[in-house]
C-alpha atoms as a PDB file:
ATOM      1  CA  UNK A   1       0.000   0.000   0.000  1.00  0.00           C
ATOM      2  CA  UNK A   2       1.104   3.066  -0.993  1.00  0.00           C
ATOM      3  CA  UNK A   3       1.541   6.170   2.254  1.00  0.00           C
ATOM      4  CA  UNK A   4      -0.661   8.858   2.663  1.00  0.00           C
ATOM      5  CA  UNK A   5       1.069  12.514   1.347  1.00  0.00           C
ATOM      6  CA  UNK A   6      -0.027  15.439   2.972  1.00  0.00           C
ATOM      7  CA  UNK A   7      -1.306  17.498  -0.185  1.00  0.00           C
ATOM      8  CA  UNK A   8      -3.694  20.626   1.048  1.00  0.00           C
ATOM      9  CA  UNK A   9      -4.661  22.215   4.334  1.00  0.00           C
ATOM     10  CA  UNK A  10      -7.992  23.549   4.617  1.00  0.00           C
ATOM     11  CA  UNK A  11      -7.812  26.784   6.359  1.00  0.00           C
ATOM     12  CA  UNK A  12     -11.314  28.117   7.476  1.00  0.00           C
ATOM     13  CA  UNK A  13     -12.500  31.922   8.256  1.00  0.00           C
ATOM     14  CA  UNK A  14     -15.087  34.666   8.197  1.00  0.00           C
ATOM     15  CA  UNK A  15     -13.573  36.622   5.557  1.00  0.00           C
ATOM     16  CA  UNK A  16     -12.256  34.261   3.405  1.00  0.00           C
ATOM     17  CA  UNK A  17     -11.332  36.767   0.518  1.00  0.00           C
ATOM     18  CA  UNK A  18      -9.483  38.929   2.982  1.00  0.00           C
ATOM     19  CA  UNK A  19      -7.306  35.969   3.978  1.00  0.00           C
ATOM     20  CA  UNK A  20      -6.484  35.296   0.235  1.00  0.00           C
ATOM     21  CA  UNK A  21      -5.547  38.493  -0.221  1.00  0.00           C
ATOM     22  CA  UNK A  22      -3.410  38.513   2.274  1.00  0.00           C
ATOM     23  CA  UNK A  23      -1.522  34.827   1.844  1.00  0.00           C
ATOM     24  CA  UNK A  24      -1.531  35.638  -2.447  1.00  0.00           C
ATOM     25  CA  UNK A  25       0.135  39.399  -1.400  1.00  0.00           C
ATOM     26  CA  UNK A  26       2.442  38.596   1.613  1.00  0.00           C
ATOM     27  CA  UNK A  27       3.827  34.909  -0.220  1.00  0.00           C
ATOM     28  CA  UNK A  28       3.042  34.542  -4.254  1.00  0.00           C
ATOM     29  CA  UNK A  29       2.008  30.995  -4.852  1.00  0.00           C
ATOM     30  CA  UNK A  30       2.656  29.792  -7.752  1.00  0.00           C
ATOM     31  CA  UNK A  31      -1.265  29.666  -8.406  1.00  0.00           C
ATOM     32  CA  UNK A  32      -4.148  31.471  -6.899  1.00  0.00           C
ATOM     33  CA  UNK A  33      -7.856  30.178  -8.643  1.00  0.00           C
ATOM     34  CA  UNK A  34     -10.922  29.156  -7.703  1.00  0.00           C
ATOM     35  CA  UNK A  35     -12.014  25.696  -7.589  1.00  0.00           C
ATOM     36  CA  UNK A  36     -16.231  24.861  -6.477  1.00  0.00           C
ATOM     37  CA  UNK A  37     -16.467  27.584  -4.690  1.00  0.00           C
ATOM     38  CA  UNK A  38     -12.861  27.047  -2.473  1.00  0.00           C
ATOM     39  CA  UNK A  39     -10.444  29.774  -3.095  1.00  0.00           C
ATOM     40  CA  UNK A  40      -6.915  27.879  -3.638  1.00  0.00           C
ATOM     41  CA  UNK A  41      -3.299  28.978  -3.834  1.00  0.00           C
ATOM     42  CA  UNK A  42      -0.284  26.472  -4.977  1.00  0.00           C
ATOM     43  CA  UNK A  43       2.653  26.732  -2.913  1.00  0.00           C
ATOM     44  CA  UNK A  44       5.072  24.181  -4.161  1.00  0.00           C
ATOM     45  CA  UNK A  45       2.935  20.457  -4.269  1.00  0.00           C
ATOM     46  CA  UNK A  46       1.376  21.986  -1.649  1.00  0.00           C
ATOM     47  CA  UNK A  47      -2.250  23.556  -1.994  1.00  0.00           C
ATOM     48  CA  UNK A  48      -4.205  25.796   0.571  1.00  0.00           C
ATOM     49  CA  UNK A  49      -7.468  25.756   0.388  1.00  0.00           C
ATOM     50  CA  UNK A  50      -9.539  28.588   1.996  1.00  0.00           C
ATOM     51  CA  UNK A  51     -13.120  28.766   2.170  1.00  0.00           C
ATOM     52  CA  UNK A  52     -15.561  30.301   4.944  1.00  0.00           C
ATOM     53  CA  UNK A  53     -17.317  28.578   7.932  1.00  0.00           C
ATOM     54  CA  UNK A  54     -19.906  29.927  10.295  1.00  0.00           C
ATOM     55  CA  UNK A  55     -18.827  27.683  13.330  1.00  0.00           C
ATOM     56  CA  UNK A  56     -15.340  29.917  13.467  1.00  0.00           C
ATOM     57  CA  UNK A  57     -14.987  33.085  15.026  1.00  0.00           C
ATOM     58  CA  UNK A  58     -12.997  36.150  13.287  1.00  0.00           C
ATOM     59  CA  UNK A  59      -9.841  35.301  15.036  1.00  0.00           C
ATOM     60  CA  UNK A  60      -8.212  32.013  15.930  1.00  0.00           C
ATOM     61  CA  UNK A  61      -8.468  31.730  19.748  1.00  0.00           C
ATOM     62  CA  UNK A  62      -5.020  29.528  19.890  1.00  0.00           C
ATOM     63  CA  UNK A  63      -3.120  30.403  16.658  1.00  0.00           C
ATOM     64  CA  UNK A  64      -0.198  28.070  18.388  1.00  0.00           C
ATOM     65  CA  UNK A  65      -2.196  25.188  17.910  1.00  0.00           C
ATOM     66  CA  UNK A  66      -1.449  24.956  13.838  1.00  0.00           C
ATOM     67  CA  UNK A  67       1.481  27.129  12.508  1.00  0.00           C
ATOM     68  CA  UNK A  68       1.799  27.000   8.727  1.00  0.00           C
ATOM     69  CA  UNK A  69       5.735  26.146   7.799  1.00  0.00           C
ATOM     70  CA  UNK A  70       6.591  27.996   4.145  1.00  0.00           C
ATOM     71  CA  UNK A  71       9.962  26.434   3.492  1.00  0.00           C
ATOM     72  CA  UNK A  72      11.816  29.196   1.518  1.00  0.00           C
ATOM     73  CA  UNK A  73      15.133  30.114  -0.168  1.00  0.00           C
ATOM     74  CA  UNK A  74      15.844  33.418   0.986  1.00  0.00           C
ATOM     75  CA  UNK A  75      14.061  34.537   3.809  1.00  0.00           C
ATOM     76  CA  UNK A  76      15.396  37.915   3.864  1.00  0.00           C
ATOM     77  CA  UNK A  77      14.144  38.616   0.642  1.00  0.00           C
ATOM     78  CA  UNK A  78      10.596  36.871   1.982  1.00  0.00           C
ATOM     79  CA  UNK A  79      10.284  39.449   4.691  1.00  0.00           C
ATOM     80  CA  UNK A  80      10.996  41.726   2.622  1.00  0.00           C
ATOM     81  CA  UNK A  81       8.518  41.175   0.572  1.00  0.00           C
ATOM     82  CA  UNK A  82       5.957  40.436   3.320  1.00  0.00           C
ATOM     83  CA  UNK A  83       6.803  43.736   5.361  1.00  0.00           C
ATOM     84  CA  UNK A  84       6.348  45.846   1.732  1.00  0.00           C
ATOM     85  CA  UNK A  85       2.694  44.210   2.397  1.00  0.00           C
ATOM     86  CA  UNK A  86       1.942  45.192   5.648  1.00  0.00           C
ATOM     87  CA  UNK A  87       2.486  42.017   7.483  1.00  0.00           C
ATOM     88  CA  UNK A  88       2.567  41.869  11.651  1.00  0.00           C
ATOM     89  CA  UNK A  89       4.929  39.646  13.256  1.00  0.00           C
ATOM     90  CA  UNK A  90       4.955  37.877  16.128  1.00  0.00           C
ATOM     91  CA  UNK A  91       8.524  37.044  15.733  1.00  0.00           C
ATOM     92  CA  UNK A  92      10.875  38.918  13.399  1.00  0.00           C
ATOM     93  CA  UNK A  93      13.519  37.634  11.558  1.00  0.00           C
ATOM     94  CA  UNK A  94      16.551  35.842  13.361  1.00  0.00           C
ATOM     95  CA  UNK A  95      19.273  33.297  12.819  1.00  0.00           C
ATOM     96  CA  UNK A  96      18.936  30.275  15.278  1.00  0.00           C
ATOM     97  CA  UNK A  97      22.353  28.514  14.887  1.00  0.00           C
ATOM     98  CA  UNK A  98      22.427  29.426  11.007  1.00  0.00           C
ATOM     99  CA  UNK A  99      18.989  28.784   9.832  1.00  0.00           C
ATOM    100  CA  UNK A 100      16.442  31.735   9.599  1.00  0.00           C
ATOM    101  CA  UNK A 101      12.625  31.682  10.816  1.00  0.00           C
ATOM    102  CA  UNK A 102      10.436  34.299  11.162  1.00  0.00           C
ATOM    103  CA  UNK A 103       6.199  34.368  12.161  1.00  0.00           C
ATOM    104  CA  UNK A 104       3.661  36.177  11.116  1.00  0.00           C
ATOM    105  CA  UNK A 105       0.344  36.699  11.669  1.00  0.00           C
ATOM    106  CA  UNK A 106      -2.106  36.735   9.423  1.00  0.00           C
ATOM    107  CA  UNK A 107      -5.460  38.539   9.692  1.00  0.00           C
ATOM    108  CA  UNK A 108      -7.444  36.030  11.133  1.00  0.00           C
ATOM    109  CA  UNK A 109      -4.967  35.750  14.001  1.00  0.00           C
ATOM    110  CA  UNK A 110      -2.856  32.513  12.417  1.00  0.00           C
ATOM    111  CA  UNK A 111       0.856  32.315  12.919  1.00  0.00           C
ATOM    112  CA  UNK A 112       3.041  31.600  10.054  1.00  0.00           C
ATOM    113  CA  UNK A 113       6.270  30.979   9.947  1.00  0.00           C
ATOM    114  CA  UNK A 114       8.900  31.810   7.370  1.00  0.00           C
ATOM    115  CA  UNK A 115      12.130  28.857   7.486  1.00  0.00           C
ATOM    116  CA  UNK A 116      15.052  29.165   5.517  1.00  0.00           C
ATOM    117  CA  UNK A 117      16.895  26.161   6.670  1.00  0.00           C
ATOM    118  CA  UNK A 118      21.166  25.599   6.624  1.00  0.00           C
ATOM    119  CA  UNK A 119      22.297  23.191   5.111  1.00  0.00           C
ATOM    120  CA  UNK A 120      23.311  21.098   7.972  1.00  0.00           C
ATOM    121  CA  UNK A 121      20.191  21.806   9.073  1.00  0.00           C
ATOM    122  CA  UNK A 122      18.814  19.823   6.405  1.00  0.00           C
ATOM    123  CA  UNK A 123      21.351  17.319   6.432  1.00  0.00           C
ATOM    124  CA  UNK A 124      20.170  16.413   9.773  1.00  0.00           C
ATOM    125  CA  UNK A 125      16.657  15.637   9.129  1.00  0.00           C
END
């Protein structure tokens, strides 16, 4: 039998178009369409659905609980881009032993992180 991949992630709110907005400004996926109704962006194999609930309230009461990972190349130039957008952070950019995260926060209260990983880094997972 062949494993389970983790393709999409559902991500739920109140203002759904809002939250677009603000994932297709602050991170450029490689596609950003609508599909029956979901609004979906491509980041890598990766797709992120986002669609709007009534059993959710406007912000995430524990955005710790799920933190969306965007594995990137060059996470200065990601920040940069993000900050030119407006984007809050919880955490700004810093090196931890010579790989670079930074977390944002998105409107509806999510945290997201941006990881730009060393190469031994990698090497060890």
């Amino acid at each position: 039998m062949q494993r389970p991949v983790l393709g999409s992630l559902l991500l739920s709110s109140t203002d759904p178009e809002r939250l677009r907005t603000w994932y297709a400004t602050a991170l450029d996926p490689a596609e950003n369409t609508e599909v029956n109704g979901y609004r979906v962006l491509k980041f890598g194999d990766f797709h992120l659905f986002i669609d709007t609930r009534t059993d959710v309230a406007d912000k995430n009461p524990e955005p710790g609980r799920v933190i969306l990972n965007f594995d990137v190349a060059d996470a200065r130039a990601v920040v940069a881009r993000m900050e030119s957008a407006g984007v809050s952070w919880l955490a700004e950019l810093e090196d931890r032993d010579g790989s670079l995260f930074a977390t944002a926060i998105d409107p509806d209260g999510n945290f997201v992180q941006i990881i730009q990983l060393s190469e031994a880094h990698r090497a060890a997972m």
